[in-house]
Protein backbone atom coordinates (compact mmCIF):
# COMPACT_ATOMS: atom_id res chain seq x y z
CA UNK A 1 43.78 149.13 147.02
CA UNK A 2 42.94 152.85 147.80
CA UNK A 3 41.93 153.47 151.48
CA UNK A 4 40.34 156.26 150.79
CA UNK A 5 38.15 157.28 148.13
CA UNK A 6 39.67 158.95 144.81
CA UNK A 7 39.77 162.69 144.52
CA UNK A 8 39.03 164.18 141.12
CA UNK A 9 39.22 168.32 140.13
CA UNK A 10 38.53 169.45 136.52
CA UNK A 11 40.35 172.80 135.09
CA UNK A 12 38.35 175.49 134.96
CA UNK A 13 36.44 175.98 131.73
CA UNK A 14 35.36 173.20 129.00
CA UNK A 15 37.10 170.10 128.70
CA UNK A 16 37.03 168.49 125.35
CA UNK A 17 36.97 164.33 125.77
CA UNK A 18 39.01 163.09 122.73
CA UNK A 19 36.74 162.10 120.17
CA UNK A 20 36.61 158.59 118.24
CA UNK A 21 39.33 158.45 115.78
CA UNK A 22 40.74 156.08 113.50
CA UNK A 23 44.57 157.07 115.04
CA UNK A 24 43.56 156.06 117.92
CA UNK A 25 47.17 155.84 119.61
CA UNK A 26 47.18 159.67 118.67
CA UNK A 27 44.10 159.99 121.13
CA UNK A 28 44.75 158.06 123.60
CA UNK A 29 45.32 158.65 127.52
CA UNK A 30 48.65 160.35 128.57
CA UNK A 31 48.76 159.59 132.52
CA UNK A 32 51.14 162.05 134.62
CA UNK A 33 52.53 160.80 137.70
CA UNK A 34 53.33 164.07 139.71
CA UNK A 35 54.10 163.91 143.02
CA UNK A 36 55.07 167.47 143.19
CA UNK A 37 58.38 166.93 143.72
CA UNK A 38 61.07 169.01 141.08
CA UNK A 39 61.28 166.12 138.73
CA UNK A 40 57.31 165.45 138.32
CA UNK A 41 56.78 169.06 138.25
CA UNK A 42 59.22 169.29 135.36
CA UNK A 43 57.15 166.29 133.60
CA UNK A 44 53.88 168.56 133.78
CA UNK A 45 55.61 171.59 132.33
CA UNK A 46 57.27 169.57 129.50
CA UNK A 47 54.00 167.69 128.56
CA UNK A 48 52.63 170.67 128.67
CA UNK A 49 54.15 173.45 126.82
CA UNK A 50 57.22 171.38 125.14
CA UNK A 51 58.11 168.44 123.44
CA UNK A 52 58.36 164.37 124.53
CA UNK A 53 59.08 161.35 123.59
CA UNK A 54 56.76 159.42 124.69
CA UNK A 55 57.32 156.33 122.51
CA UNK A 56 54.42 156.45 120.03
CA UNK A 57 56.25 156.12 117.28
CA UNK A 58 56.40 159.79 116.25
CA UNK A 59 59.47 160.44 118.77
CA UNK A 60 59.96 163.89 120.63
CA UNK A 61 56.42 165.58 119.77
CA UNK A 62 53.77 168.15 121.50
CA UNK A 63 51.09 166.06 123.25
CA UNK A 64 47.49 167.24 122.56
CA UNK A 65 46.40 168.85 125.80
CA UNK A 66 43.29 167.14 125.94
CA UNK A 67 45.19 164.04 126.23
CA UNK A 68 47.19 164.49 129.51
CA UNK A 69 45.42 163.52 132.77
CA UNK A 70 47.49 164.16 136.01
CA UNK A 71 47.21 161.43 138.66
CA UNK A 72 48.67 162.48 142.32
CA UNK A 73 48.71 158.93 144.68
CA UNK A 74 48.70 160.19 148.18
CA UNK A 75 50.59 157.98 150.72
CA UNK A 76 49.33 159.49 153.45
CA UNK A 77 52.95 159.36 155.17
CA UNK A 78 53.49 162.87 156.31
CA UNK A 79 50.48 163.59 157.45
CA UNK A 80 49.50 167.80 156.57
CA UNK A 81 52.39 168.13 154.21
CA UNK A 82 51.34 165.16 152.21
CA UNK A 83 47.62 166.66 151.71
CA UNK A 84 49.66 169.65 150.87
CA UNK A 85 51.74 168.05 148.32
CA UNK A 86 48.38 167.25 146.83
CA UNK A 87 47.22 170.71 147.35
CA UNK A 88 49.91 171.53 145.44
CA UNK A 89 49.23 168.85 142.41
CA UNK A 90 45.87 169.79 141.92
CA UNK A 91 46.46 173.81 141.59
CA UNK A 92 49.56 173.32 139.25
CA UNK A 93 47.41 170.62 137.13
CA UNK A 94 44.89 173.71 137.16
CA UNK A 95 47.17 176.31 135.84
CA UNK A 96 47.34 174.47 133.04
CA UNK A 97 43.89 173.35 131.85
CA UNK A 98 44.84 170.07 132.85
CA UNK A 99 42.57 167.25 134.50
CA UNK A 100 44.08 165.57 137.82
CA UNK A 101 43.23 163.13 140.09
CA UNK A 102 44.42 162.09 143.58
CA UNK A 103 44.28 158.54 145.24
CA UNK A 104 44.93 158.27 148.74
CA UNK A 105 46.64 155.16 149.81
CA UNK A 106 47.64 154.14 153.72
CA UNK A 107 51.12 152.57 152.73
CA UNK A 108 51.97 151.80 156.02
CA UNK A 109 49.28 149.64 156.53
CA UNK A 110 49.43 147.58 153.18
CA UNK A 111 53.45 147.44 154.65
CA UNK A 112 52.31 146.00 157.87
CA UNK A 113 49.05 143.89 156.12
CA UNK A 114 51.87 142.35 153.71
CA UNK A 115 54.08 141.41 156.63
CA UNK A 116 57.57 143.07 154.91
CA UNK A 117 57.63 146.52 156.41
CA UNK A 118 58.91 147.67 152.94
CA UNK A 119 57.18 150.51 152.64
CA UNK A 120 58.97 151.86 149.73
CA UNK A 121 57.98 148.88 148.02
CA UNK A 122 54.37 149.29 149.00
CA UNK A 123 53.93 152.47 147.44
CA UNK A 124 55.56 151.81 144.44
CA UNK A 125 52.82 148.90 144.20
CA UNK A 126 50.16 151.53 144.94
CA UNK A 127 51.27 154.08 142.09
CA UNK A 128 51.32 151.79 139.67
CA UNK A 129 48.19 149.86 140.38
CA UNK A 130 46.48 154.10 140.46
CA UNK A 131 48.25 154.46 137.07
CA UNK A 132 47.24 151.51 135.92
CA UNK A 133 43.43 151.95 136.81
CA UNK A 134 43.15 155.38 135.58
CA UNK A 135 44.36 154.25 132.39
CA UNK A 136 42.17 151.38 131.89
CA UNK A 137 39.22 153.57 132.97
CA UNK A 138 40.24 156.67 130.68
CA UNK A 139 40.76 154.02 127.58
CA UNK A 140 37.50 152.74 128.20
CA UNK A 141 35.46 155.94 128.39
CA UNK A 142 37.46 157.58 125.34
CA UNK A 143 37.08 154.40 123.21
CA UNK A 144 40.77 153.84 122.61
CA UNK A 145 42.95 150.49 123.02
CA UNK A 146 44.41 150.12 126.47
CA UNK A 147 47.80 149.48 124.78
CA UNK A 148 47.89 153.05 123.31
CA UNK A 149 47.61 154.18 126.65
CA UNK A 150 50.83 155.71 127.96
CA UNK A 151 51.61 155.99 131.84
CA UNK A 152 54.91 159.08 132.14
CA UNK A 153 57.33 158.78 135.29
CA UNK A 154 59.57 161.13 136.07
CA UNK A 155 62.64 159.31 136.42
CA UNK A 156 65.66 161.08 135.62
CA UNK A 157 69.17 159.99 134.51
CA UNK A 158 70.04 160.37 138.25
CA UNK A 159 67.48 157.85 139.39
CA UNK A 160 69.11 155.57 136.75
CA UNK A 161 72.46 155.70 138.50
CA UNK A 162 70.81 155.55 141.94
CA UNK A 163 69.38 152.14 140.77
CA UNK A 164 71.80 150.55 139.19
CA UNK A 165 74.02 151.25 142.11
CA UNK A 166 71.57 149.87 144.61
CA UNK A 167 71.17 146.78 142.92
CA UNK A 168 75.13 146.43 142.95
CA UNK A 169 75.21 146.63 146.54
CA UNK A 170 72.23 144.29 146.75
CA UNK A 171 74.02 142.22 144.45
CA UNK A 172 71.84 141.77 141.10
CA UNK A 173 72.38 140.43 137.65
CA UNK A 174 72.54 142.17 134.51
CA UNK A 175 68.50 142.64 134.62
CA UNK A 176 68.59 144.66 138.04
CA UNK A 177 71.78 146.24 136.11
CA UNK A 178 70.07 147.88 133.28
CA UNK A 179 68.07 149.55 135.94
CA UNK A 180 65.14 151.60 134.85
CA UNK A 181 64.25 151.04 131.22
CA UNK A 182 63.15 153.82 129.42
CA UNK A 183 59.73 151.98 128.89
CA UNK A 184 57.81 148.88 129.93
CA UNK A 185 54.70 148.49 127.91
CA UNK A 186 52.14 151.22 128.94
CA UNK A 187 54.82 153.10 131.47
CA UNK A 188 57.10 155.56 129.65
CA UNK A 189 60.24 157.16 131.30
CA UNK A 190 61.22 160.51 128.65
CA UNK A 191 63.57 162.04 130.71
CA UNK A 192 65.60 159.52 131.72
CA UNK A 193 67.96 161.55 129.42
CA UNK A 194 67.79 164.42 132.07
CA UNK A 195 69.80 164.81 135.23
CA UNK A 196 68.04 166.16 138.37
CA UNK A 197 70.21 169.81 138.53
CA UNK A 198 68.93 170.07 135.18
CA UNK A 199 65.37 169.91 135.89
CA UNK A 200 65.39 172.22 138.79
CA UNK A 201 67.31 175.18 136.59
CA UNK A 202 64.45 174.13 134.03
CA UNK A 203 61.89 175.23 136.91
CA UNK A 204 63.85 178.22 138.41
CA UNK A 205 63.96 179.53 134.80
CA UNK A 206 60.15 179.42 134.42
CA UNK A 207 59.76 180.79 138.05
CA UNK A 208 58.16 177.60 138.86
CA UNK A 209 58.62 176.55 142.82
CA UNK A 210 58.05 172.76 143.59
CA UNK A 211 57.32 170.47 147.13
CA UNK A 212 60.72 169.03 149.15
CA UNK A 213 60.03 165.97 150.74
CA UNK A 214 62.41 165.63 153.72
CA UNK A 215 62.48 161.84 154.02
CA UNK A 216 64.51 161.84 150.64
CA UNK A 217 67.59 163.69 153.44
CA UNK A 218 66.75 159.94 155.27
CA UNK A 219 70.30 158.25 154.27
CA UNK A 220 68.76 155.09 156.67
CA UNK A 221 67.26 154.39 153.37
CA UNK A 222 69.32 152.59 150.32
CA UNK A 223 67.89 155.61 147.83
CA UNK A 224 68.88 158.45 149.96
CA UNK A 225 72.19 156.46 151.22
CA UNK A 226 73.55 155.84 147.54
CA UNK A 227 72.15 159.58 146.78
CA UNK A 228 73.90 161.65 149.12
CA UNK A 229 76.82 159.27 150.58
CA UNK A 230 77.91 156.84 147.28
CA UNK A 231 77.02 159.40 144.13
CA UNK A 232 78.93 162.15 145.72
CA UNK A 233 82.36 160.18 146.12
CA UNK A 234 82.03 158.76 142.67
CA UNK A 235 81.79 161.99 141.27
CA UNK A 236 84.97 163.32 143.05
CA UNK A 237 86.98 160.54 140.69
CA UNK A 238 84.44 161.61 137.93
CA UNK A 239 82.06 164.33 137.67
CA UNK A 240 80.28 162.36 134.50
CA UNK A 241 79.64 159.17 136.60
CA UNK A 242 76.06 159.60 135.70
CA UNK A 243 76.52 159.65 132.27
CA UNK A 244 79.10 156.87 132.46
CA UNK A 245 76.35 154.78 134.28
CA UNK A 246 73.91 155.74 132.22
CA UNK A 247 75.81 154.46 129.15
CA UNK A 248 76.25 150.68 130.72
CA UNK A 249 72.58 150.45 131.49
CA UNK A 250 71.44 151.25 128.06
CA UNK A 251 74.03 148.01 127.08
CA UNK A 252 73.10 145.80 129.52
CA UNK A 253 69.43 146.53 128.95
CA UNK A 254 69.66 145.91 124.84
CA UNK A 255 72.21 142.59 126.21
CA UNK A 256 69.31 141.63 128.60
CA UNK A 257 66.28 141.92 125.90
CA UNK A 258 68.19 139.85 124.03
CA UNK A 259 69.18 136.84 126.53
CA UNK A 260 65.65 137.07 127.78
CA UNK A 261 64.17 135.95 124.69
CA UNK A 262 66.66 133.15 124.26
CA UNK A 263 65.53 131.91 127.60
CA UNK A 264 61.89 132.24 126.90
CA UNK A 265 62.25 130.00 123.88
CA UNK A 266 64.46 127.68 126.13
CA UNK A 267 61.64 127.03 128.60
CA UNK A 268 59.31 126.66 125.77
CA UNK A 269 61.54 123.40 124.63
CA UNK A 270 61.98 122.59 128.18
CA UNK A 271 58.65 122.62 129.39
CA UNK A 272 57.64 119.05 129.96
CA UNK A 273 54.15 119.77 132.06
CA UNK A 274 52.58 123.13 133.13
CA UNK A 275 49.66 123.75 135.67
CA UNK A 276 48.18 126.46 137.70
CA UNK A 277 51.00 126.49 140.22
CA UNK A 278 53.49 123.94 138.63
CA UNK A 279 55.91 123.34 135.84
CA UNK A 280 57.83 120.47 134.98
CA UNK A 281 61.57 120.71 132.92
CA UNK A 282 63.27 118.47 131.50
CA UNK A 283 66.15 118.63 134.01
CA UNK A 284 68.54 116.98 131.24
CA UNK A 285 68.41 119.23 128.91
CA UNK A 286 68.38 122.27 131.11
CA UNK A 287 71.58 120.94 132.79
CA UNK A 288 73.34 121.23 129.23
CA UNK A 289 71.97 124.50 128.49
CA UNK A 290 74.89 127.68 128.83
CA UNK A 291 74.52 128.61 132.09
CA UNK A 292 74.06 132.25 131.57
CA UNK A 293 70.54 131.23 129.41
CA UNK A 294 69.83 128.34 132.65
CA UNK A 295 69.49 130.85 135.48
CA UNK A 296 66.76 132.74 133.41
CA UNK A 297 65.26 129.74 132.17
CA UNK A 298 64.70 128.53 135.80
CA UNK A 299 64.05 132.40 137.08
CA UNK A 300 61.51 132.96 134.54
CA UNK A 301 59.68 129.40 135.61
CA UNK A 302 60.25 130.15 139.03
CA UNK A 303 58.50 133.48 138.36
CA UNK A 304 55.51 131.51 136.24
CA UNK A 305 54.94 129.18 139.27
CA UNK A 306 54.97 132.21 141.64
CA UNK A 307 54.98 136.04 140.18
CA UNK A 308 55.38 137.40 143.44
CA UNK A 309 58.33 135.43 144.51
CA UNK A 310 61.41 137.93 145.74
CA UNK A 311 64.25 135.94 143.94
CA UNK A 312 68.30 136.44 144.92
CA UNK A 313 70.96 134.52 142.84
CA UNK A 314 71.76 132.18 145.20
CA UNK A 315 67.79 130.71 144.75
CA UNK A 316 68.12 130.20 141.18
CA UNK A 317 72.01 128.89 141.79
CA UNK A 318 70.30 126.43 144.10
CA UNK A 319 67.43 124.62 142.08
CA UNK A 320 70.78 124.69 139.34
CA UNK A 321 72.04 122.32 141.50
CA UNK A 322 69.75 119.96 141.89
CA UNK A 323 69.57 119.66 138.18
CA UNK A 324 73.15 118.84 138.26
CA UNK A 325 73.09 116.38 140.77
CA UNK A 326 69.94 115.11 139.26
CA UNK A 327 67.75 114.77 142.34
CA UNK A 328 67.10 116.24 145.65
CA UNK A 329 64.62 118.88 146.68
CA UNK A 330 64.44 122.39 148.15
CA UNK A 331 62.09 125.17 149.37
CA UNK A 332 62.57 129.16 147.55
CA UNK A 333 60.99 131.94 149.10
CA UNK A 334 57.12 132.27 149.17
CA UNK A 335 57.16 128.42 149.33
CA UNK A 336 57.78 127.50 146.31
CA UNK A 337 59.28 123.79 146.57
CA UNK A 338 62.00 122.33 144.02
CA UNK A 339 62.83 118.99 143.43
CA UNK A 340 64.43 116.69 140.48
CA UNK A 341 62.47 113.36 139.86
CA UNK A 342 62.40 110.54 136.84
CA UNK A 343 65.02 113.64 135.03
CA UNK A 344 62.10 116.19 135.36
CA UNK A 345 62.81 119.57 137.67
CA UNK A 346 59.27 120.39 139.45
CA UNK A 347 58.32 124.03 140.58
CA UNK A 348 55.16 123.75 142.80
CA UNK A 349 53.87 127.00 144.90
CA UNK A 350 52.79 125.59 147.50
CA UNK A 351 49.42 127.24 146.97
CA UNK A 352 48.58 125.20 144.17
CA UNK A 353 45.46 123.04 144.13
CA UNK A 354 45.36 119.99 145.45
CA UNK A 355 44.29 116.46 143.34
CA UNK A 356 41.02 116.77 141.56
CA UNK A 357 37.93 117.29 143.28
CA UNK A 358 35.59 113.72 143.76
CA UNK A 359 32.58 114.67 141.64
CA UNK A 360 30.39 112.60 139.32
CA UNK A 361 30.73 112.95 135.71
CA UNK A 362 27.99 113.64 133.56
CA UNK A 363 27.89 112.52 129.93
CA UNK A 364 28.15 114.30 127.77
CA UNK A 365 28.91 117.10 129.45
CA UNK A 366 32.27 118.74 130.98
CA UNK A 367 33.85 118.55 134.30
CA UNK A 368 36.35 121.32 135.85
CA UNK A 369 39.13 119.88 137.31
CA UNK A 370 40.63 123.21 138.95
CA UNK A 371 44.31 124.09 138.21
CA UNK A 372 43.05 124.80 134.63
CA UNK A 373 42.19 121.76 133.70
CA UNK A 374 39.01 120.09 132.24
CA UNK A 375 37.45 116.67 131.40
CA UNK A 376 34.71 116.55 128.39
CA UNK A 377 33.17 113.46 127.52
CA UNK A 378 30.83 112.77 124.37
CA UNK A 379 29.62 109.62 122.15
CA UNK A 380 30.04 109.45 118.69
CA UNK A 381 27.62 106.92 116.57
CA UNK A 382 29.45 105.40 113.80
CA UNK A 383 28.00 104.65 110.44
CA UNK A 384 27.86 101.09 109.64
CA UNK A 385 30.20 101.02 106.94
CA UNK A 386 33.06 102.68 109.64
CA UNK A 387 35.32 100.13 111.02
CA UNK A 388 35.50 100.80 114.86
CA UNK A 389 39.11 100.31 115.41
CA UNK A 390 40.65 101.80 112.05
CA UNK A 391 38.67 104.66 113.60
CA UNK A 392 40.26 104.57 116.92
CA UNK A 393 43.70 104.06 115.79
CA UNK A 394 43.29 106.99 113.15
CA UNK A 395 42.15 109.40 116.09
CA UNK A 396 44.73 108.57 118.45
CA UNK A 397 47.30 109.03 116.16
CA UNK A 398 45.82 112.78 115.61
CA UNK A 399 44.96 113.61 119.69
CA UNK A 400 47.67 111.74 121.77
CA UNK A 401 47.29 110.47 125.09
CA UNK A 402 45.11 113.65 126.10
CA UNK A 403 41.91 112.06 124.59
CA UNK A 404 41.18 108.75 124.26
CA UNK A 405 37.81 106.37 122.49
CA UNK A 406 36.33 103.51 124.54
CA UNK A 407 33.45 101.31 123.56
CA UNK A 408 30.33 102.90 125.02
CA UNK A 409 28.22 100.21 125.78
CA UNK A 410 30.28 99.00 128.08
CA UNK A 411 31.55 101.77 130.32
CA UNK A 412 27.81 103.47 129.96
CA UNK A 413 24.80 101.14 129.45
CA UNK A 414 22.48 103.00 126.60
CA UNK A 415 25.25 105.51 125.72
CA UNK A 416 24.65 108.49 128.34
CA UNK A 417 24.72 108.43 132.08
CA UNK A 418 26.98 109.54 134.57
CA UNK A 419 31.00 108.24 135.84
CA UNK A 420 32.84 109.46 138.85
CA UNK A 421 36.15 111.08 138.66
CA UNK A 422 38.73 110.92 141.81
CA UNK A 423 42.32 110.71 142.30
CA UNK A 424 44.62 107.59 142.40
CA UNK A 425 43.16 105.27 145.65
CA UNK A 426 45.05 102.86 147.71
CA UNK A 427 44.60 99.37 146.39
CA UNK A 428 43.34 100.52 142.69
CA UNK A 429 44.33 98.19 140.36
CA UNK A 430 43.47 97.95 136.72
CA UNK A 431 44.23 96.46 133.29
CA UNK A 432 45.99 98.48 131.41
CA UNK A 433 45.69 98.83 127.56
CA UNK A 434 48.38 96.93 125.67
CA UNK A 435 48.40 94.29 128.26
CA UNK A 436 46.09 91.80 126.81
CA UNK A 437 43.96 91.74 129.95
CA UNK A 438 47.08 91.63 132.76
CA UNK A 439 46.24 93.45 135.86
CA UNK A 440 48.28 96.27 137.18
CA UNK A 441 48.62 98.42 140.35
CA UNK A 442 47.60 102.01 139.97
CA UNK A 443 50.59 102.63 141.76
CA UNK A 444 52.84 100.88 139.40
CA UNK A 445 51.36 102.23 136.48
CA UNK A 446 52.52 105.88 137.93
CA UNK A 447 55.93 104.39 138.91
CA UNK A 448 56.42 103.36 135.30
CA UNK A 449 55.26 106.48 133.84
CA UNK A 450 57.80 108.24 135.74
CA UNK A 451 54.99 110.42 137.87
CA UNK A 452 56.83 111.91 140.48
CA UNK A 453 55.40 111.39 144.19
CA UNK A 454 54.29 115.04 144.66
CA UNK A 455 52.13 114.62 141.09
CA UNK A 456 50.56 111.73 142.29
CA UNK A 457 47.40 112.98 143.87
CA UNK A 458 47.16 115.40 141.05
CA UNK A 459 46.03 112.84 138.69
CA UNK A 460 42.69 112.24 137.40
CA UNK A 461 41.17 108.86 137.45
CA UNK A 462 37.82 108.31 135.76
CA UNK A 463 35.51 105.16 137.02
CA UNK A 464 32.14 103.34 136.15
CA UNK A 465 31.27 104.30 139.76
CA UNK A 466 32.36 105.52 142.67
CA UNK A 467 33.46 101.70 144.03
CA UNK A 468 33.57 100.90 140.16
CA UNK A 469 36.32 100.00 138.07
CA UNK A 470 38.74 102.31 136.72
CA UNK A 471 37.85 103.52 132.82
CA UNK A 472 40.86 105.61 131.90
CA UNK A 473 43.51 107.04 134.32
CA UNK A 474 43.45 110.61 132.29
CA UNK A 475 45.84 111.79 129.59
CA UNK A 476 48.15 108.38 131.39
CA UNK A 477 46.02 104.74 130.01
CA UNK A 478 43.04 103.34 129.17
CA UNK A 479 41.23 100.29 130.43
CA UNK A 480 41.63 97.58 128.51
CA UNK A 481 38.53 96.31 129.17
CA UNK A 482 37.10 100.04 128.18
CA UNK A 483 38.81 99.25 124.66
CA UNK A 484 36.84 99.56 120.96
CA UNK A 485 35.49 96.40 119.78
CA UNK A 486 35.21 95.55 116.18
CA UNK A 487 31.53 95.37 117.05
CA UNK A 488 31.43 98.25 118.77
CA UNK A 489 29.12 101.47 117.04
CA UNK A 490 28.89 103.96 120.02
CA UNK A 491 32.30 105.70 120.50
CA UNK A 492 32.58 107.36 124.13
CA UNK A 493 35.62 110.07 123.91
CA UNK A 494 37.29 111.58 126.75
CA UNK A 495 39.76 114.52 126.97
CA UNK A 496 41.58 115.85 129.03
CA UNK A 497 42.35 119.63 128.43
């Protein structure tokens, strides 16, 4: 978050709000980044006085002045020649009628708070999250949809190459590859199509200076390393190299697109169980998936159980394995723990929730579980005519094992009251429906249902009391003895969502 309250200078003169319209993408927000470095300078000009693309739909195009809003994000790195840099910002957003905006952000300390010392990566975080606030803030006062918002970068076809080559020597697959796409929802990149010399004679021709920020000269860094040691040699052997890298991002990104929706429909049929923190695979299945389409499959879940996980190859390649042996168990970075069981593959951060909280259970009513889920109870009265367990068979063929009926009267004297919910206990034992009254171990039960050991204690068990016997074991088995008699004419349901 900003350390330091957000700065905010109007032009000079009026400045018209855009007014409700029925286009409402054609009135929406247009958020600068300028740093005041050549290429963000060049942005401002451009949206400006020129032409964009901005990805609307109505390709290059003038943007209405009153749409553009500069944002300047201050990383308070360089001490006076950063607030200069912003000096600079605000009087060139000036000179041209438009609005602008500076957040101040101590990157160096979120670098230190978040224990990486990337600092790089810090204030890309911060930018973003500014951009992405102003945005949200701007739609909301102008009464347009956050989606028609747009967010501009700077990025040239130079920054392009820069990537792609420091995800080679990083080592990256096709998505690190394709680099910097020329959009990503809100955030729009129009002159990726531009090279860096070109900018800079753009700005010398319009006698328009622009800020140098020496720590780019900093070849201790990958950016400035690939800039002014790697890009140089390449374009000895040839001077187009940024074209020629330009060109294979644009096909791996279109070849990417396309294997990422394959994989997101792949973990759709894969996906077995999901909680806050947790999915289960089936680890079968995913083992006779292409490989290419597996990696993402268990990236992408691997990114659901933990977005802010920092993923290499060799993470996915591992949890792979595992699925081909077909058990075993391993930890990825930010703790996220793997590990094959009864043919399932389980991803569990290791900051997800433990079992469900002890807690009586009013009925009717509905009790949170945490990790997303719910229990809600209610009692049906059946008409006389209704037979009770035509009834109960014709619902659970309709709801599944997430909801089940049980005679009322005899889980909840007069219909209403209260049951306690807990997780599995040593010793429980009940009778499980289907068993014609045979007693089984709680334990067993889960071994038979192929509950792994780590799921265990994640399992709801819902009792007459808290020393009382065992009504349902939730979205597992019923009771037996919590079963729908054919004289039975108050219906307790329970659900498990």
């Amino acid at each position: 978050m900003p350390s330091v309250a957000s700065r905010f200078a109007s032009p000079d003169g009026p400045f018209e709000r855009p007014s409700r319209s029925r286009d409402a993408g054609g009135r929406a927000p247009v958020v600068l980044m300028v740093s005041g470095g050549a290429d963000s300078t060049a942005l401002l000009l451009l949206a400006a006085t020129s032409e964009l693309d901005i990805a609307d739909g109505r390709g290059t195009a003038r943007i209405a002045r009153e749409r553009l809003y500069v944002l300047h994000v201050n990383h308070q790195l360089r001490g006076d020649e950063a607030d200069a840099d912003e000096e600079f910002v605000f009087d060139l957003a000036a000179s041209h009628g438009i609005p602008c905006e500076a957040v101040r952000v101590d990157v160096a300390a979120r670098a230190r708070q978040a224990h990486n010392g990337n600092v790089e990566n810090e204030g890309r975080q911060a930018r973003y999250q500014a951009a992405n606030d102003l945005a949200n803030r701007l739609s909301e006062e102008w009464g347009t949809p956050r989606s028609a918002a747009r967010i501009l970068t700077a990025h040239t076809a130079d920054d392009r190459a820069e990537t792609f080559l420091m995800n080679a020597v990083r080592g990256s697959g096709a998505s690190g590859l394709s680099s910097i796409p020329r959009r990503r929802n809100r955030v729009v990149r129009p002159l990726l199509d531009r090279t860096h010399a070109e900018l800079c004679d753009y700005l010398r021709m319009r006698g328009q200076s622009w800020r140098e920020d020496p720590t780019n000269a900093d070849t201790q860094q990958l950016r400035s390393w690939v800039r002014h040691e790697l890009l140089p040699v390449a374009k000895q052997r040839n001077p187009r190299v940024v074209d020629a890298i330009a060109t294979s991002c644009e096909l791996l990104s279109d070849e990417d697109a396309y294997l990422t929706q394959v994989a997101a429909r792949r973990l759709r049929d894969l996906m077995r169980r999901s909680s806050e923190g947790m999915v289960a695979l089936d680890a079968g299945r995913l083992s006779a998936t292409e490989l290419a389409v597996a990696r993402r499959v268990v990236r992408a879940a691997l990114l659901q159980v933990e977005p802010d996980a920092r993923l290499e190859a060799r993470h996915v390649d591992g949890v792979l394995q595992l699925v081909a042996d077909a058990a075993g168990s391993l930890t990825t970075p930010m703790g996220v723990d793997a590990r094959v069981e009864h043919g399932l593959l389980f991803l569990r951060a290791r900051r997800a929730k433990g079992g469900p909280r002890a807690a009586w259970f009013e009925v009717p009513g509905t009790l949170e579980l945490g990790g997303g889920h719910s229990l809600r109870a209610r009692v049906i009265e059946l008409p006389h005519d209704c037979d009770p367990q035509v009834f109960a068979r014709e619902r659970a063929a309709r709801t599944g094992r997430m909801s089940v009926l049980a005679d009322a009267e005899s889980v909840l004297p007069g219909g209403t009251g209260r049951l306690w919910v807990d997780g599995p206990q040593p010793g429980d034992v009940l009778c499980p429906f289907g068993m014609h009254g045979q007693s089984k171990k709680l334990s067993d039960l889960l071994n038979d249902e192929a509950i792994p050991a780590a799921e265990k204690p994640h399992v709801a068990v819902v009792r007459t009391s808290m020393r009382g016997r065992i009504v349902w074991v939730a979205g597992i088995r019923l009771d037996e003895r919590a079963r729908v008699r054919p004289t039975s004419r108050s219906i307790l349901e329970l659900t498990l969502r």
